[in-house]
N, C-alpha and C. Protein backbone atom coordinates (compact mmCIF):
# COMPACT_ATOMS: atom_id res chain seq x y z
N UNK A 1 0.83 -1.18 0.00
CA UNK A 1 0.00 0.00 0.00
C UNK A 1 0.88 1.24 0.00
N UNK A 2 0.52 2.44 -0.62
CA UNK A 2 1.42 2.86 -1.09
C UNK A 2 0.91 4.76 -0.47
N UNK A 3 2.13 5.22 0.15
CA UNK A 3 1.34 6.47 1.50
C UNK A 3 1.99 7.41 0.29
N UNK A 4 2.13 7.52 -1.08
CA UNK A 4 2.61 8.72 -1.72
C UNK A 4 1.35 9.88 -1.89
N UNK A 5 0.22 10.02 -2.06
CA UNK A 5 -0.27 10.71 -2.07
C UNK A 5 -0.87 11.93 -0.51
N UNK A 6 -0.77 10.85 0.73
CA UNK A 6 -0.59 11.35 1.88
C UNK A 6 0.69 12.18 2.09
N UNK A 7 1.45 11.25 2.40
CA UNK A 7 3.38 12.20 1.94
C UNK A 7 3.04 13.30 1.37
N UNK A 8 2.96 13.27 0.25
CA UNK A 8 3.23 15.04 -0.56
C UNK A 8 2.10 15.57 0.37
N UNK A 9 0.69 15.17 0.33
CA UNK A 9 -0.04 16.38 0.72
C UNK A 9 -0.16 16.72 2.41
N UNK A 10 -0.07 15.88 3.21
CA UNK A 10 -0.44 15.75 4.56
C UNK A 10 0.78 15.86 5.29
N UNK A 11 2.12 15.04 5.38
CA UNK A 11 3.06 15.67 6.18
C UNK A 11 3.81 16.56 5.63
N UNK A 12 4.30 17.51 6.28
CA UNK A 12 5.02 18.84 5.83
C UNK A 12 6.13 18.39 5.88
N UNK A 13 7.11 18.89 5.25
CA UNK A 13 8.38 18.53 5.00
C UNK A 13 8.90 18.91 6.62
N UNK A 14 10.10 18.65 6.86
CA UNK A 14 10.73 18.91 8.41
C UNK A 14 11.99 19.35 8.29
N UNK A 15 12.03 20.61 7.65
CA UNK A 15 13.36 20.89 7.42
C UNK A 15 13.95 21.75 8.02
N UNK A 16 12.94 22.50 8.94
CA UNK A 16 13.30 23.30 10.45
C UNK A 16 12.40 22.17 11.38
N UNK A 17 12.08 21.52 11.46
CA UNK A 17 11.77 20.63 12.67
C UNK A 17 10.48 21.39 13.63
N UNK A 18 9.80 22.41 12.79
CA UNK A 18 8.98 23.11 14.03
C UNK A 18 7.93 22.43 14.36
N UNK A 19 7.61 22.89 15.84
CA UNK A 19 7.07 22.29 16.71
C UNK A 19 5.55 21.42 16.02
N UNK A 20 4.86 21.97 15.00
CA UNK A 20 3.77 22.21 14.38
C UNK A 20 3.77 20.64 13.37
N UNK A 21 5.17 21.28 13.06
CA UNK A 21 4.62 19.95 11.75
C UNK A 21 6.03 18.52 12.86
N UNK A 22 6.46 19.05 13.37
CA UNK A 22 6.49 17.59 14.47
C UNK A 22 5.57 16.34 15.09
N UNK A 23 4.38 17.75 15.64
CA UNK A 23 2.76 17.31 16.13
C UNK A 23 2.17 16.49 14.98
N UNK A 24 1.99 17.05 13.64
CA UNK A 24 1.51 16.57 12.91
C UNK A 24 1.75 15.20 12.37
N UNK A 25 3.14 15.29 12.41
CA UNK A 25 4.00 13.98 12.02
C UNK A 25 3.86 12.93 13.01
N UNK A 26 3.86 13.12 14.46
CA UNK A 26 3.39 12.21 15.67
C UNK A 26 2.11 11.63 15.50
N UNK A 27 1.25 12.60 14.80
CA UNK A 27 0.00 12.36 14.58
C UNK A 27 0.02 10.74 13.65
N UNK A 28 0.58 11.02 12.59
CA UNK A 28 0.42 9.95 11.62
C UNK A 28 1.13 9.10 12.12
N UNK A 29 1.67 9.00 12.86
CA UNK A 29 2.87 8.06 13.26
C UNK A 29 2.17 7.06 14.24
N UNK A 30 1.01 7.63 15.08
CA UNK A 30 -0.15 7.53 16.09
C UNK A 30 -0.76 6.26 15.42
N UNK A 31 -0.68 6.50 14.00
CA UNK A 31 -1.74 5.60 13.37
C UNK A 31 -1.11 4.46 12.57
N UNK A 32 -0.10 4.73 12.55
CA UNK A 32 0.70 3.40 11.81
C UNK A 32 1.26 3.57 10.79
N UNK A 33 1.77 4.97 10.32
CA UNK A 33 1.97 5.38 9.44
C UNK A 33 3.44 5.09 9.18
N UNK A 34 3.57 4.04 8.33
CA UNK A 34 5.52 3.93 8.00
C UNK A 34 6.34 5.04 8.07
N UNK A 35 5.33 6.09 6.74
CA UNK A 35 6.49 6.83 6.32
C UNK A 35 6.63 7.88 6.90
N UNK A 36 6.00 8.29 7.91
CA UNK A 36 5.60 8.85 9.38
C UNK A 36 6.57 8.76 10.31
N UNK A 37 7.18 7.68 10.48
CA UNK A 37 8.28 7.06 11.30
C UNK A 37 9.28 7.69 10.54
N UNK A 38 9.69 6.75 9.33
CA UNK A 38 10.55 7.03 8.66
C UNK A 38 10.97 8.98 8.64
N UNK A 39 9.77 9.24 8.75
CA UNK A 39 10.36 11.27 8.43
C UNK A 39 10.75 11.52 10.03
N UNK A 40 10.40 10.83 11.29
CA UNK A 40 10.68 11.43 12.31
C UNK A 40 11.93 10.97 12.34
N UNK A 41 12.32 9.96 12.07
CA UNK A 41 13.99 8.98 12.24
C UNK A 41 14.68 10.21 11.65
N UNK A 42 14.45 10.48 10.48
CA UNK A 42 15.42 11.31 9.41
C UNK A 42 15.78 12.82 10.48
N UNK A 43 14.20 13.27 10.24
CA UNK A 43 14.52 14.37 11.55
C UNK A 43 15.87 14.24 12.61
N UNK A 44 15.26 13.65 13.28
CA UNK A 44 16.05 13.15 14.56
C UNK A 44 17.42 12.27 14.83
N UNK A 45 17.25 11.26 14.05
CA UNK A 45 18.34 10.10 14.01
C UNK A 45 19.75 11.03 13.89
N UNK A 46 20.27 11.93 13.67
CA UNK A 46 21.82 12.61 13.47
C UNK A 46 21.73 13.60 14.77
N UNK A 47 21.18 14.49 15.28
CA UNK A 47 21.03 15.25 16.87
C UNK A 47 20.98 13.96 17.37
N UNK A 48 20.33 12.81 17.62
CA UNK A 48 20.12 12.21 18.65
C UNK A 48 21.44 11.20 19.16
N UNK A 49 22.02 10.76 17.24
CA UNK A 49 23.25 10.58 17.54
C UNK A 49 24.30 10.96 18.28
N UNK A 50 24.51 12.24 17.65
CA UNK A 50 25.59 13.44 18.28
C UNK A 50 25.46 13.72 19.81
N UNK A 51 23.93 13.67 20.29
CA UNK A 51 23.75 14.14 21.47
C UNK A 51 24.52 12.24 22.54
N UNK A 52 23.96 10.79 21.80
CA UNK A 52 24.65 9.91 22.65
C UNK A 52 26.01 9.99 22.40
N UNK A 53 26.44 10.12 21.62
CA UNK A 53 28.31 10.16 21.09
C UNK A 53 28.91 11.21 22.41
N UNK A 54 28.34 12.51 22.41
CA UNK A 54 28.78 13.25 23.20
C UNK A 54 28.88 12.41 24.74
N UNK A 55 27.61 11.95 25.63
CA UNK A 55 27.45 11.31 26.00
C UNK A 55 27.94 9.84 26.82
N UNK A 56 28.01 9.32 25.73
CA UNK A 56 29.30 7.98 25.74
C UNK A 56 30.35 8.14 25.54
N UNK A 57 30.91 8.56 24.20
CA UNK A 57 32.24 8.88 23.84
C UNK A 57 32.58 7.63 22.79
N UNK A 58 31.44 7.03 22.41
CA UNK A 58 31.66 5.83 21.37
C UNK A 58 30.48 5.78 20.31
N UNK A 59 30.84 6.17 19.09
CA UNK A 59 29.92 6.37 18.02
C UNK A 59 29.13 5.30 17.57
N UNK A 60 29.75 3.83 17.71
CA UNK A 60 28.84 2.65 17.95
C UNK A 60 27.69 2.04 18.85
N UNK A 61 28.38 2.50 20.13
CA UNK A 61 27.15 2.13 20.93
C UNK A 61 26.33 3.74 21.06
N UNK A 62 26.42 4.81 20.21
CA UNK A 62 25.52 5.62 20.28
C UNK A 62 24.62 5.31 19.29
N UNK A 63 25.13 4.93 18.18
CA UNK A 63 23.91 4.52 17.22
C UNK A 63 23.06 3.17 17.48
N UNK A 64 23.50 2.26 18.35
CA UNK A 64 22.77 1.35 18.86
C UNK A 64 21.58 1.99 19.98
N UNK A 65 22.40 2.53 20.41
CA UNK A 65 21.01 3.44 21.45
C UNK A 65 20.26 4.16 20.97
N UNK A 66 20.69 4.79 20.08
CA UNK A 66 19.51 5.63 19.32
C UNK A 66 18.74 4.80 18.43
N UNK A 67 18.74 3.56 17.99
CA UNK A 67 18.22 2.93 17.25
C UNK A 67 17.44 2.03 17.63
N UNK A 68 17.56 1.79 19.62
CA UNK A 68 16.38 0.79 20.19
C UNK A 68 15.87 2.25 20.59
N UNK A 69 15.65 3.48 20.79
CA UNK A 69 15.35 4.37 21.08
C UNK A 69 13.72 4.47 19.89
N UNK A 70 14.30 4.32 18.71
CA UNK A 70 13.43 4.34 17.41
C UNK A 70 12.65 2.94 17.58
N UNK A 71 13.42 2.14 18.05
CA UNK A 71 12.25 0.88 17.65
C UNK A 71 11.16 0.52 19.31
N UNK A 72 11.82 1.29 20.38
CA UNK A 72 10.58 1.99 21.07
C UNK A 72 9.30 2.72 20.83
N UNK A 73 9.88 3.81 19.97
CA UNK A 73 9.17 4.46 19.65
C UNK A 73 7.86 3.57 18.47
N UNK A 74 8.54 2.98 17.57
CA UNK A 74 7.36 2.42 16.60
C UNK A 74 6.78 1.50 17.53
N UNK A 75 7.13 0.46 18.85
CA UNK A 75 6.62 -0.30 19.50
C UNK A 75 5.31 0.15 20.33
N UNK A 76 5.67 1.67 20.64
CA UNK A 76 5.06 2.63 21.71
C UNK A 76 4.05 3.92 20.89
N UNK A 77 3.97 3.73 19.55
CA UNK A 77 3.61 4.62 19.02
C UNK A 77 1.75 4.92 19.19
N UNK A 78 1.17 4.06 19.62
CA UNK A 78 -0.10 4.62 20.03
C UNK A 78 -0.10 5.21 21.25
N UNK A 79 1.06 5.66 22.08
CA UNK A 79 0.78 6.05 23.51
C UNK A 79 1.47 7.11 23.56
N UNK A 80 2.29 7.81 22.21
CA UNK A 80 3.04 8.77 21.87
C UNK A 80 2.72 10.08 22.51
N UNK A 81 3.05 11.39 22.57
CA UNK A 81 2.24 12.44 23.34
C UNK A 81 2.94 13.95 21.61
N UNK A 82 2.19 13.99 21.21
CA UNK A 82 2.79 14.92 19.92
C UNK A 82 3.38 16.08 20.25
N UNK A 83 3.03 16.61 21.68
CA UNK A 83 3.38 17.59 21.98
C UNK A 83 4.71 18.05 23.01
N UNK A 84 5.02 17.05 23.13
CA UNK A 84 6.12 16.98 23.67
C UNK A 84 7.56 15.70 23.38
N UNK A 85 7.60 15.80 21.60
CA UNK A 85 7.76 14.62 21.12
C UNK A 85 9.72 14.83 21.41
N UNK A 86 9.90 16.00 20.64
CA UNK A 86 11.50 15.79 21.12
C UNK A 86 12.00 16.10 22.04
N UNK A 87 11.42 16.64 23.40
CA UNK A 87 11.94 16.53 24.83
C UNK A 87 12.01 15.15 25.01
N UNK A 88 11.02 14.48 24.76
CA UNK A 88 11.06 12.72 24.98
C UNK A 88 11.76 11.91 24.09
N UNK A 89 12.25 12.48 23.12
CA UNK A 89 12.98 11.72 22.83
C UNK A 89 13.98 11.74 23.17
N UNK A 90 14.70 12.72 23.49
CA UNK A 90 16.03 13.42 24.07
C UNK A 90 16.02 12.54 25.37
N UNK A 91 15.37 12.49 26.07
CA UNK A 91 15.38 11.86 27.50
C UNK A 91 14.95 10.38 27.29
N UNK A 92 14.89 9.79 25.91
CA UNK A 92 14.94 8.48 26.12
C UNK A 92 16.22 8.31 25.49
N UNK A 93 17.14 8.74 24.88
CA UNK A 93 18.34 8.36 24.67
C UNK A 93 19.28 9.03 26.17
N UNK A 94 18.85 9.53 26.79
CA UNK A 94 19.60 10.37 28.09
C UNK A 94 19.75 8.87 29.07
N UNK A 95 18.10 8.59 28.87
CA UNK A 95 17.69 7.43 29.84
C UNK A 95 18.66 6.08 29.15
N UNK A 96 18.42 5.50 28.08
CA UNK A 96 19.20 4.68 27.80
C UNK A 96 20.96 4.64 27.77
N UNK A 97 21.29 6.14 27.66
CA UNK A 97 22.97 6.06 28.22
C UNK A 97 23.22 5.94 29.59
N UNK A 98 22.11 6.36 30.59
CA UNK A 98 22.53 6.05 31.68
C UNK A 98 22.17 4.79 31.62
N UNK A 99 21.54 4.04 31.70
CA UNK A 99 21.07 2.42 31.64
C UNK A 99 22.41 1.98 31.20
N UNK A 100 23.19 1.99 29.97
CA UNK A 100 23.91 1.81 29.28
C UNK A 100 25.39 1.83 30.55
N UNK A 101 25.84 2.86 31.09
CA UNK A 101 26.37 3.12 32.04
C UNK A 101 26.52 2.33 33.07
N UNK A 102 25.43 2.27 33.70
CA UNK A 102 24.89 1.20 34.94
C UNK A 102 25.10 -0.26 34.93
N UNK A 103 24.47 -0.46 33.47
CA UNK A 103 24.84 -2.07 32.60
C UNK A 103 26.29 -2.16 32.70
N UNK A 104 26.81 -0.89 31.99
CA UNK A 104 28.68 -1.88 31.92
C UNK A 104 29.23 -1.61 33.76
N UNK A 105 28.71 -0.67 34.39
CA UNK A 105 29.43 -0.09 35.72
C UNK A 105 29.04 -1.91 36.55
N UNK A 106 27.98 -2.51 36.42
CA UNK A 106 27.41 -3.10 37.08
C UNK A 106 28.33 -4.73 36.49
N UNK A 107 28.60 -4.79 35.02
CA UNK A 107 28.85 -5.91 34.03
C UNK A 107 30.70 -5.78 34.69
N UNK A 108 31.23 -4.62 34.67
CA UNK A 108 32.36 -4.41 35.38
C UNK A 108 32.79 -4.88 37.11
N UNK A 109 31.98 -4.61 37.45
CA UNK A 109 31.68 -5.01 39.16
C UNK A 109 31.76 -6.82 39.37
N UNK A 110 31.04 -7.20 38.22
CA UNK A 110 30.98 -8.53 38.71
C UNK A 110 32.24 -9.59 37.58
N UNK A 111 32.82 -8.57 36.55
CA UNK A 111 34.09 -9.35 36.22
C UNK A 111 34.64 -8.79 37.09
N UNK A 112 35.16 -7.67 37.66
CA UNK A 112 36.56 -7.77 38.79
C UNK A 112 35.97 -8.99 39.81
N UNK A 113 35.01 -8.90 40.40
CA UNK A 113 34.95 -9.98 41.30
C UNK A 113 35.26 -11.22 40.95
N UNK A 114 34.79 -11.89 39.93
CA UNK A 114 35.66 -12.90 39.05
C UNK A 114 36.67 -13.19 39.16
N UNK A 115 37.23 -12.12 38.99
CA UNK A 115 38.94 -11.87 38.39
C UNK A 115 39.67 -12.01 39.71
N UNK A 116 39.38 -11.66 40.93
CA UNK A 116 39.57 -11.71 42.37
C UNK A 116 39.23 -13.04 42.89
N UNK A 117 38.26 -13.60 42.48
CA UNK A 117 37.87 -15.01 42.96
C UNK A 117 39.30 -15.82 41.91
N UNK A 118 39.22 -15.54 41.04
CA UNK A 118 40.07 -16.52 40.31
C UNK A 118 41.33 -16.54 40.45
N UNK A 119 41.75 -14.93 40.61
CA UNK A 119 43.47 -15.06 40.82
C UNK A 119 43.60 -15.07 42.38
N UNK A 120 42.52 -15.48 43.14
CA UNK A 120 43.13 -16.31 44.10
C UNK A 120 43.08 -17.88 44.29
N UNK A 121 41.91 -18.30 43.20
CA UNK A 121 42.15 -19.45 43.50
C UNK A 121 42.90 -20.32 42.41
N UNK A 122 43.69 -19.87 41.77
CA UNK A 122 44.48 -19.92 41.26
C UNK A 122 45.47 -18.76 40.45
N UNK A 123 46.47 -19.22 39.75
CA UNK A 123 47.59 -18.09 39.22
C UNK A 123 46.80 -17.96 37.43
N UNK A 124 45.50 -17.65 37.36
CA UNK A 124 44.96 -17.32 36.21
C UNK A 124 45.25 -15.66 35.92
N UNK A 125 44.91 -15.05 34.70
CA UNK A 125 45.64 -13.93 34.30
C UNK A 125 44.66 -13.00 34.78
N UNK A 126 44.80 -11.65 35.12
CA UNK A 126 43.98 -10.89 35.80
C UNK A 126 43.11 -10.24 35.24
N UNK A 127 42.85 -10.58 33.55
CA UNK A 127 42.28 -9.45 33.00
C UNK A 127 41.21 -10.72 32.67
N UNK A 128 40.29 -10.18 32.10
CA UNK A 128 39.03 -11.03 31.56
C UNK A 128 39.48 -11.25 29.81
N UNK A 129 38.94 -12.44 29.47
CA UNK A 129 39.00 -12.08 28.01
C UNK A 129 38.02 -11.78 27.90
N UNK A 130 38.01 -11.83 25.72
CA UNK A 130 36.98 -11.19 25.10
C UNK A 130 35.48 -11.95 25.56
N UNK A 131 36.05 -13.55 25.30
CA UNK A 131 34.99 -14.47 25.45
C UNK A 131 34.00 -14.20 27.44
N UNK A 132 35.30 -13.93 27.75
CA UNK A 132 34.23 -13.64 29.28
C UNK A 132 33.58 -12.65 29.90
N UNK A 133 33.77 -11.49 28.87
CA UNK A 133 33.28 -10.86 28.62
C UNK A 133 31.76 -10.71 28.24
N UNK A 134 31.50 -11.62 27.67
CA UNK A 134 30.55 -11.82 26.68
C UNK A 134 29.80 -12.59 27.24
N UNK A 135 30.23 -13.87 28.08
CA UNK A 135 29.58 -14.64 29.26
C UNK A 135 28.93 -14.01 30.18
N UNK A 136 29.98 -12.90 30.82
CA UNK A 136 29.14 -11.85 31.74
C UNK A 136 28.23 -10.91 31.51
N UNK A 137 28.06 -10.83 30.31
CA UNK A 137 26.89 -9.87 29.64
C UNK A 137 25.49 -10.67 29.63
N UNK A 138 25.79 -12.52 29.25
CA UNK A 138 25.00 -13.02 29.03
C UNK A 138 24.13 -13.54 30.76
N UNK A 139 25.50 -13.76 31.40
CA UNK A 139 24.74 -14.18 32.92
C UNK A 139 24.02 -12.91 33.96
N UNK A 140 23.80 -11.49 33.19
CA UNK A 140 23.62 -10.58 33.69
C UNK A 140 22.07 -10.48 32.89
N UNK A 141 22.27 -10.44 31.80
CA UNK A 141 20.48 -10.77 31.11
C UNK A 141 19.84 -11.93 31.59
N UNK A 142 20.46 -13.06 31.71
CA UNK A 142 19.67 -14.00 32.19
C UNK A 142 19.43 -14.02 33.85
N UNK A 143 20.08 -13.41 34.26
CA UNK A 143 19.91 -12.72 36.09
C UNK A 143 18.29 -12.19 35.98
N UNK A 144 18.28 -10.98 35.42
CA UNK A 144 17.38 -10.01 34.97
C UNK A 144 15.90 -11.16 34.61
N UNK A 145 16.34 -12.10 33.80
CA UNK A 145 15.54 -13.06 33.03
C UNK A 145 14.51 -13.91 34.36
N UNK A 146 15.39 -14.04 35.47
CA UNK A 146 15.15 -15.04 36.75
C UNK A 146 14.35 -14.39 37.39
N UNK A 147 14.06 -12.89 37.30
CA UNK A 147 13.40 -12.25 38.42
C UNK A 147 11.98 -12.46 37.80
N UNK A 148 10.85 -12.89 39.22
CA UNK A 148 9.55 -13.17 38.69
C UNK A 148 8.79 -11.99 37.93
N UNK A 149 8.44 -12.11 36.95
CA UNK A 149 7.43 -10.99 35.93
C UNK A 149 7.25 -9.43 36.69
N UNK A 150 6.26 -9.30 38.03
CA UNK A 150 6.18 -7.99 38.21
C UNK A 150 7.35 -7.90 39.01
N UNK A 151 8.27 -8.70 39.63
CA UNK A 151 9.76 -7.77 39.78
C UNK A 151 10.45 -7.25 39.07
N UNK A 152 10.93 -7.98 37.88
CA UNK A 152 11.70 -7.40 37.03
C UNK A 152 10.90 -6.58 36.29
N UNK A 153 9.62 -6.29 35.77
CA UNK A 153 9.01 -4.50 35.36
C UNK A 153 9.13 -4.09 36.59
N UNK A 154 8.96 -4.09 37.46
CA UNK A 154 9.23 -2.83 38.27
C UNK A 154 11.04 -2.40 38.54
N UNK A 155 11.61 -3.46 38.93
CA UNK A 155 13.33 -2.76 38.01
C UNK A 155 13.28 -2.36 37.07
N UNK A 156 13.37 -2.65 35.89
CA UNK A 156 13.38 -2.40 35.24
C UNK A 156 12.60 -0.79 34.61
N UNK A 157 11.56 -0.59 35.09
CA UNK A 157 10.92 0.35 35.21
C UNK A 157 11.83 1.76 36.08
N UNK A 158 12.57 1.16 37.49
CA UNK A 158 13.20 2.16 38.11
C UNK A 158 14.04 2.33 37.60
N UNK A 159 15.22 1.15 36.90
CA UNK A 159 16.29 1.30 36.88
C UNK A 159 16.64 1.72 35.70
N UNK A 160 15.74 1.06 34.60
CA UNK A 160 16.31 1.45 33.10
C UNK A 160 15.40 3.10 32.42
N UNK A 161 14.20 2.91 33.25
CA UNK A 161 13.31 4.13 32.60
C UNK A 161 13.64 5.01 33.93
N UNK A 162 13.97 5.32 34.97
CA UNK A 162 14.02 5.84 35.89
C UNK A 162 12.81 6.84 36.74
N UNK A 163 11.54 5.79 36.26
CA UNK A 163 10.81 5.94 36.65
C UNK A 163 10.91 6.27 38.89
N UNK A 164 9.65 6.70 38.89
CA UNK A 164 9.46 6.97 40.55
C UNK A 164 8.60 6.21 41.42
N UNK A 165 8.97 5.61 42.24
CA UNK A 165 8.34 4.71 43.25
C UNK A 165 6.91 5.10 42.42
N UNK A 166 6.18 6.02 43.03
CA UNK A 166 4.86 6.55 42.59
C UNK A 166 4.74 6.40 41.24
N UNK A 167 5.24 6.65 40.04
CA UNK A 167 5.18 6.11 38.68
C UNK A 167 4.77 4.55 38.49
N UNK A 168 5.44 3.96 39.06
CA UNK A 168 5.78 2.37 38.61
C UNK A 168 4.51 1.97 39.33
N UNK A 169 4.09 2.44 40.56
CA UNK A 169 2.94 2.28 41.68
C UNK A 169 1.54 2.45 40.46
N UNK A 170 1.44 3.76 39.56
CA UNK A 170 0.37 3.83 39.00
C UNK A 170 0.43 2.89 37.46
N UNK A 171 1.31 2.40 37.10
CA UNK A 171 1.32 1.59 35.78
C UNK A 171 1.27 0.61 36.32
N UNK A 172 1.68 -0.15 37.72
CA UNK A 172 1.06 -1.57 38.01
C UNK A 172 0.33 -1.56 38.88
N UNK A 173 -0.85 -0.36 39.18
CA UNK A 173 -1.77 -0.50 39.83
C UNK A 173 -2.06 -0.89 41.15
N UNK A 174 -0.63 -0.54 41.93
CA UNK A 174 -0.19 -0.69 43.30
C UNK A 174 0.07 0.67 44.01
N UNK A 175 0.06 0.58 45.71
CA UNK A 175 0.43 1.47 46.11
C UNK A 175 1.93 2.42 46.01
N UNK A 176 2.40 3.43 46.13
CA UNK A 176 3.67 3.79 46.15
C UNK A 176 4.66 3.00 47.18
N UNK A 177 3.91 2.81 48.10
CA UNK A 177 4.92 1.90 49.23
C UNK A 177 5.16 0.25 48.81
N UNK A 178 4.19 0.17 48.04
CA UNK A 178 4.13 -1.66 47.75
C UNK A 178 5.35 -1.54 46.66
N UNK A 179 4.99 -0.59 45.45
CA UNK A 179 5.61 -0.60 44.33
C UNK A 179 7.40 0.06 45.03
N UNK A 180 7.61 0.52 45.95
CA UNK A 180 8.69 0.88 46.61
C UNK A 180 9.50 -0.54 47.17
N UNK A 181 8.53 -1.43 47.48
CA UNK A 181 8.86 -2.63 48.27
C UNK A 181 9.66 -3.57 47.25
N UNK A 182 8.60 -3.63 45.60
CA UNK A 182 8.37 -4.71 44.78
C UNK A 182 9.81 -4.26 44.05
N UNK A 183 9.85 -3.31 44.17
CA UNK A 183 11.49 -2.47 43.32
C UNK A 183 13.00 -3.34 44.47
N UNK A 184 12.69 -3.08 45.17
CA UNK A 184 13.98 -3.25 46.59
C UNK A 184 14.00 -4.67 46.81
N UNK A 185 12.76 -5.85 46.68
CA UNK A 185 12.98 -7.16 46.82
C UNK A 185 13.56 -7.69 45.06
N UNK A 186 13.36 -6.97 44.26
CA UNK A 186 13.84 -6.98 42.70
C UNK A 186 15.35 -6.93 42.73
N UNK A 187 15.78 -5.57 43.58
CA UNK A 187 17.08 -5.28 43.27
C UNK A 187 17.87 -6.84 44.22
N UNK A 188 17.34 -6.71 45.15
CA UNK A 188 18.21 -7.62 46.24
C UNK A 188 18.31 -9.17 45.68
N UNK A 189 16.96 -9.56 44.97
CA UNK A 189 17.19 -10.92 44.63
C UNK A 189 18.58 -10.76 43.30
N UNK A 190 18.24 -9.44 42.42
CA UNK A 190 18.94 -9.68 41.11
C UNK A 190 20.69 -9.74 41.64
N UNK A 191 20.95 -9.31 42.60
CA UNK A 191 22.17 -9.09 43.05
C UNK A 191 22.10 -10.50 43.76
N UNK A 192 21.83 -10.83 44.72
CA UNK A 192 21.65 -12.50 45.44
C UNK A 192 21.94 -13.18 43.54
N UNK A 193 21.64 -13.43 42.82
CA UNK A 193 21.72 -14.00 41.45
C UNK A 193 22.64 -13.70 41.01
N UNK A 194 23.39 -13.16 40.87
CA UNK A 194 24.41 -12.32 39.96
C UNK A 194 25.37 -12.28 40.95
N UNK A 195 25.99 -12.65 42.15
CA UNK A 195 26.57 -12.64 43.01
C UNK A 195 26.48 -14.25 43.81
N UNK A 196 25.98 -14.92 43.64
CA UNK A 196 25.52 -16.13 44.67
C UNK A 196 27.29 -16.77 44.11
């Protein structure tokens, strides 16, 4: 099916990005509109880059973040808000470098401990390789994987969206103190797992 006659007449070109034909473009995007997506990516996809590069300091894993950033967005696109489309987007690549951060600060924490367990229990070399590297990335998703359903959304919710006790409380339909609780027995088991 073919959106050329919508294109020319209905979205405005975005070649200053104003606020107006942003809305408009969210609009179609609301509805399933490919090439809707496609004009907000174009928009956005090079600032959003530049802004994770700055950020990280690695032009690869910025375009990986900006690019589950986009396939959020088409996942999330009926719950979109038009009017406040590139503050949010800005703060979901903000949100995913810190996540990003946390992931390696956290993926780091538990190879030195490794590396400490091992070169004492034996004369093994102190650095990790590539391959264990890659192990520890994997026993850190599957950590995450172990926690029962509403624990890990509600981590996940604090930790990667940095959502607020009270946030996470009204998307799973719990109190702020429960959803405060369901976050803190999340973190403690994922660490008990990732540490045992």
């Amino acid at each position: 099916m073919s959106h050329a006659s919508y294109e020319d007449s209905q979205i405005p070109d975005l070649i200053d990005g104003n606020n107006a034909d942003i809305q408009a473009l969210v609009e179609r995007l609301r509805q399933g509109d490919p090439d809707a997506f496609a004009r907000l990516m174009t928009q956005f996809i090079d600032p959003l880059t530049r802004f994770a590069w700055y950020l990280l300091g690695s032009r690869d894993a910025a375009e990986d973040i900006v690019q589950q950033v986009f396939v959020e967005i088409w996942e999330r696109r009926t719950d979109l808000s038009p009017e406040i489309m590139r503050p949010y987007l800005y703060r979901a690549v903000r949100n995913r470098v810190l996540n990003e951060r946390r992931y390696n600060d956290v993926r780091q924490r538990f190879v030195a401990e490794k590396q400490a367990q091992a070169s004492y229990d034996s004369s093994l070399a102190s650095t990790a390789s590539h391959e264990d590297d890659i192990l520890t990335t994997e026993a850190y998703r599957i950590a995450i994987g172990q926690l029962p359903e509403r624990r890990q959304l509600a981590v996940r919710l604090r930790v990667e969206e940095e959502m607020t006790h009270a946030e996470i409380a009204e998307i799973l339909g719990i109190s702020s103190v429960a959803a405060q609780s369901l976050v803190a027995r999340g973190l403690a088991e994922l660490r008990s797992i990732l540490w045992a």
